[in-house]
N, C-alpha and C. Protein backbone atom coordinates (compact mmCIF):
# COMPACT_ATOMS: atom_id res chain seq x y z
N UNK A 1 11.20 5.22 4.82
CA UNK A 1 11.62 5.58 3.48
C UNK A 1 12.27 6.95 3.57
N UNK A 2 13.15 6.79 2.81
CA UNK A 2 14.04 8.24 2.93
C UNK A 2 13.49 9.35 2.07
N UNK A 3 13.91 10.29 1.86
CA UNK A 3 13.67 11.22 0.89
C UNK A 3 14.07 11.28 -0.41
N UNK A 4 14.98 10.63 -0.50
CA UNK A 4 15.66 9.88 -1.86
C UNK A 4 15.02 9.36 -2.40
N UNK A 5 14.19 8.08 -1.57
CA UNK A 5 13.27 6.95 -2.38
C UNK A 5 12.27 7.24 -2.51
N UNK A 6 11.72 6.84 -3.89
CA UNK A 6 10.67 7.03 -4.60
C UNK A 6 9.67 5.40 -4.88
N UNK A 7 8.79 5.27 -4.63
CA UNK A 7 8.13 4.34 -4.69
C UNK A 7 6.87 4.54 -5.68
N UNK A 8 7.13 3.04 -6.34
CA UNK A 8 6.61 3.10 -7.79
C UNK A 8 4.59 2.83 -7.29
N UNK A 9 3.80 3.31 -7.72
CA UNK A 9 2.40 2.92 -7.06
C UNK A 9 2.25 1.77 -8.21
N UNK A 10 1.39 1.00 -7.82
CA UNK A 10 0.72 -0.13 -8.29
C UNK A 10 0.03 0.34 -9.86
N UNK A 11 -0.29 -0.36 -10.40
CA UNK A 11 -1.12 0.05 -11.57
C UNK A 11 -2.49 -0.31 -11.06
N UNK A 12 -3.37 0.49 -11.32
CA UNK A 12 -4.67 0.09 -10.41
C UNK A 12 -5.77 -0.44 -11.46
N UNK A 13 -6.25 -1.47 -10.62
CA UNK A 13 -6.66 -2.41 -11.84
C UNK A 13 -8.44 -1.96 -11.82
N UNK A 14 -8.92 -2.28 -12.85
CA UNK A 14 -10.39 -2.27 -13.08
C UNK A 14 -11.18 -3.00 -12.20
N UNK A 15 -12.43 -2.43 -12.17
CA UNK A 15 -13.36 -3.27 -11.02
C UNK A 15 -13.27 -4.79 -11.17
N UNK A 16 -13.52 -5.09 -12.87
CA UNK A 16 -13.60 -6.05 -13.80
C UNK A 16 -12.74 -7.37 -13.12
N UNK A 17 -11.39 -6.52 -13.27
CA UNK A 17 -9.65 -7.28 -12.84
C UNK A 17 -9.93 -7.36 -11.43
N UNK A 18 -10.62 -6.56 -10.70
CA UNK A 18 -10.23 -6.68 -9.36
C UNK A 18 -10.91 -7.92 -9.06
N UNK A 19 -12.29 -7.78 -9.26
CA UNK A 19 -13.29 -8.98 -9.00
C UNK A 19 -12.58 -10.15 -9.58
N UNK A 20 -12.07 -10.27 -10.56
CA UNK A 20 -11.63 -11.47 -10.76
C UNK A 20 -10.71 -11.98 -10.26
N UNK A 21 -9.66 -10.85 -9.79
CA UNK A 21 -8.38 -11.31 -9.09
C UNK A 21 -9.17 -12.03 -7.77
N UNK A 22 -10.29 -11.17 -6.84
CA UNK A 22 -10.72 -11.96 -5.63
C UNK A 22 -11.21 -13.29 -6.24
N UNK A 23 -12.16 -13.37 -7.11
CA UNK A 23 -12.95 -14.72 -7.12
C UNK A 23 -11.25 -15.79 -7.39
N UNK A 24 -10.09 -15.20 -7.75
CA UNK A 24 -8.86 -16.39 -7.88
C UNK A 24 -8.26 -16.51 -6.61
N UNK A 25 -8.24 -15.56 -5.84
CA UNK A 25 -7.35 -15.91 -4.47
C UNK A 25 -8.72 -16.68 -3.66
N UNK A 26 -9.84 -16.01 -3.94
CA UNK A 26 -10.86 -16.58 -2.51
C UNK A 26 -10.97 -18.18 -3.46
N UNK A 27 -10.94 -18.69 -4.69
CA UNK A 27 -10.98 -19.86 -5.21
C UNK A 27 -9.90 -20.98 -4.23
N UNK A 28 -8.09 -20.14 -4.28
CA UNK A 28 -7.50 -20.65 -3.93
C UNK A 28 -7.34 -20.61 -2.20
N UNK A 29 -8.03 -19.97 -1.81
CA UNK A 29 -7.91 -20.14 -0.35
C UNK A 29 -9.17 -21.11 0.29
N UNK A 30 -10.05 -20.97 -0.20
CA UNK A 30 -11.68 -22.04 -0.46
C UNK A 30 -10.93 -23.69 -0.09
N UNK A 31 -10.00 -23.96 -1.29
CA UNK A 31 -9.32 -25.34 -1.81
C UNK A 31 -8.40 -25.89 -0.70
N UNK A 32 -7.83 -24.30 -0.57
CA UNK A 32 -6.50 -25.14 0.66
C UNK A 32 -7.13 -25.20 1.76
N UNK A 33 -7.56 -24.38 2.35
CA UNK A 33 -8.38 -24.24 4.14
C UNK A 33 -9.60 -24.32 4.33
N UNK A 34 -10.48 -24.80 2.93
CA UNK A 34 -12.05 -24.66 3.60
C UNK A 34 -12.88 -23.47 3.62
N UNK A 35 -13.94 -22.87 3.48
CA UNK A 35 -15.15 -22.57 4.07
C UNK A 35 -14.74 -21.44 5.37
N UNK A 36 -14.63 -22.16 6.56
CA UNK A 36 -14.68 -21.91 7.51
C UNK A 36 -13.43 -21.11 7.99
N UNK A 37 -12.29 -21.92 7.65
CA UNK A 37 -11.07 -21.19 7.73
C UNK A 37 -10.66 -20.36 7.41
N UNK A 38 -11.11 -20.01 6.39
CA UNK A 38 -11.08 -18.86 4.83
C UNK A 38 -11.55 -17.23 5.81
N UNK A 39 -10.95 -16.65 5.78
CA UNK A 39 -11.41 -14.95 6.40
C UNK A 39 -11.45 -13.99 5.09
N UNK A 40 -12.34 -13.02 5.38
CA UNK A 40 -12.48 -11.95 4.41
C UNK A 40 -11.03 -11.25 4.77
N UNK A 41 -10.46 -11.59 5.64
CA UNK A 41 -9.10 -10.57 5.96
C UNK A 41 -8.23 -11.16 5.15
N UNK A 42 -8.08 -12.48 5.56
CA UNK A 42 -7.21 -13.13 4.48
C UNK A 42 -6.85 -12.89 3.35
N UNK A 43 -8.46 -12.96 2.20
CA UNK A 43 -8.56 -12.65 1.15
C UNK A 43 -7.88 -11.24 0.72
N UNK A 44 -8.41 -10.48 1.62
CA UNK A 44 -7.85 -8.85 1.23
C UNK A 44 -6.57 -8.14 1.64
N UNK A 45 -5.76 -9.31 2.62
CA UNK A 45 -4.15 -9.21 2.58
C UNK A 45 -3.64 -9.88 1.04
N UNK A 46 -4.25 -10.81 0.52
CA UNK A 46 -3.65 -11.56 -0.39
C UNK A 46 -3.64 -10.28 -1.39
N UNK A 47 -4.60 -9.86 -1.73
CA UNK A 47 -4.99 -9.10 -2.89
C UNK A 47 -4.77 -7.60 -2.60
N UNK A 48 -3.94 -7.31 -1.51
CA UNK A 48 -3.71 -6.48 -1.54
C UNK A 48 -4.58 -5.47 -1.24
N UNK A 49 -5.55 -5.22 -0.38
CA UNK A 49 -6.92 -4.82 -0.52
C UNK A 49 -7.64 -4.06 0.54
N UNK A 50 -8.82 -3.51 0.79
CA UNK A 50 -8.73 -3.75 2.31
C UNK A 50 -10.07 -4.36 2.23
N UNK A 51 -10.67 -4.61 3.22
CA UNK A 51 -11.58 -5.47 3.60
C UNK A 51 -12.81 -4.91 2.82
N UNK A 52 -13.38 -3.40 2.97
CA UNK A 52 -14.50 -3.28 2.79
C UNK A 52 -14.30 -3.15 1.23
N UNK A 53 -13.00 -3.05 -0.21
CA UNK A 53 -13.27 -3.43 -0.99
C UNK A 53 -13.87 -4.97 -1.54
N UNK A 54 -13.39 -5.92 -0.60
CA UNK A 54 -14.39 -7.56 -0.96
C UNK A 54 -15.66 -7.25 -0.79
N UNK A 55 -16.02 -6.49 0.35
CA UNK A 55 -17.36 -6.60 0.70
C UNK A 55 -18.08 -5.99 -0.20
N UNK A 56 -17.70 -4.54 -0.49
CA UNK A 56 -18.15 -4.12 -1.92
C UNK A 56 -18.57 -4.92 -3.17
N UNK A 57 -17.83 -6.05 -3.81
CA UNK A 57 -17.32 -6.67 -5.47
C UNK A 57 -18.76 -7.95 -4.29
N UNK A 58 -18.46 -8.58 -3.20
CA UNK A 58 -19.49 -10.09 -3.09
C UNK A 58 -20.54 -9.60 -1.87
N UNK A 59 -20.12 -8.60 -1.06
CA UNK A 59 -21.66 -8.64 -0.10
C UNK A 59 -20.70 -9.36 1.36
N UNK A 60 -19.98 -10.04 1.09
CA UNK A 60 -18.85 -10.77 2.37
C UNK A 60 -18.89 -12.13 1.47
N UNK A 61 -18.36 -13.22 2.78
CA UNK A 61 -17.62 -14.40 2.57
C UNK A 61 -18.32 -15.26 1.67
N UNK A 62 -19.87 -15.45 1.80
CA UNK A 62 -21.09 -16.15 1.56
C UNK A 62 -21.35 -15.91 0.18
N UNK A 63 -21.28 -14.56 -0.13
CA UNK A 63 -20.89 -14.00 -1.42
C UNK A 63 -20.12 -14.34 -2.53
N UNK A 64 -18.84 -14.35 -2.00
CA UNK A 64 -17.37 -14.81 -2.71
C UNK A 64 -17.78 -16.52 -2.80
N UNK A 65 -18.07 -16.86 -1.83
CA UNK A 65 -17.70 -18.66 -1.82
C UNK A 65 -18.64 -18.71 -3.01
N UNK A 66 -20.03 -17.81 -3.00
CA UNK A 66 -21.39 -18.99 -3.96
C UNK A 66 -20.79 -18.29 -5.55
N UNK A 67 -19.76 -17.35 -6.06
CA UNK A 67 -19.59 -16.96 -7.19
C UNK A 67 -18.61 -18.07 -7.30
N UNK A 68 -17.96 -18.32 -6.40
CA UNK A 68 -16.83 -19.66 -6.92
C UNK A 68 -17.01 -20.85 -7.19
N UNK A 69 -18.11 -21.79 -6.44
CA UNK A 69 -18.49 -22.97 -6.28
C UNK A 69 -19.72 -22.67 -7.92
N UNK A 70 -20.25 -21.15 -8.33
CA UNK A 70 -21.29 -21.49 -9.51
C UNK A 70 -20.68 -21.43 -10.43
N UNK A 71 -18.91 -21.81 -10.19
CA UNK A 71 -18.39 -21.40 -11.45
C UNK A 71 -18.13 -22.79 -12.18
């Protein structure tokens, strides 16, 4: 990036929004690949994220899957 460009930051969302945004990507990654296939990395490239924020909002994978499947 040059010195010229200016880059706009994200609007940073609430714990609230965040958790929900994971329980929608880890929903949709659950559906397409499974359980097993499914990575906490995954999830937190999708969402933009880094890892130890998922682990924070579910505890890890085991976490995320049982808030989705009690939904």
């Amino acid at each position: 990036m040059s010195s010229g460009e200016h880059r706009t930051p994200r609007p940073r969302m609430t714990g609230t929004q965040r958790r929900q945004q994971l329980i929608e990507i880890g929903r949709a990654l659950f559906a397409e690949r499974g359980y097993d296939a499914t990575s906490i990395e995954e999830i937190a490239q999708r969402a933009q994220v880094s890892k130890p924020v998922v682990y924070e909002h579910f505890g890890g994978k085991e976490g995320l899957y049982a808030v989705v499947v009690d939904r």
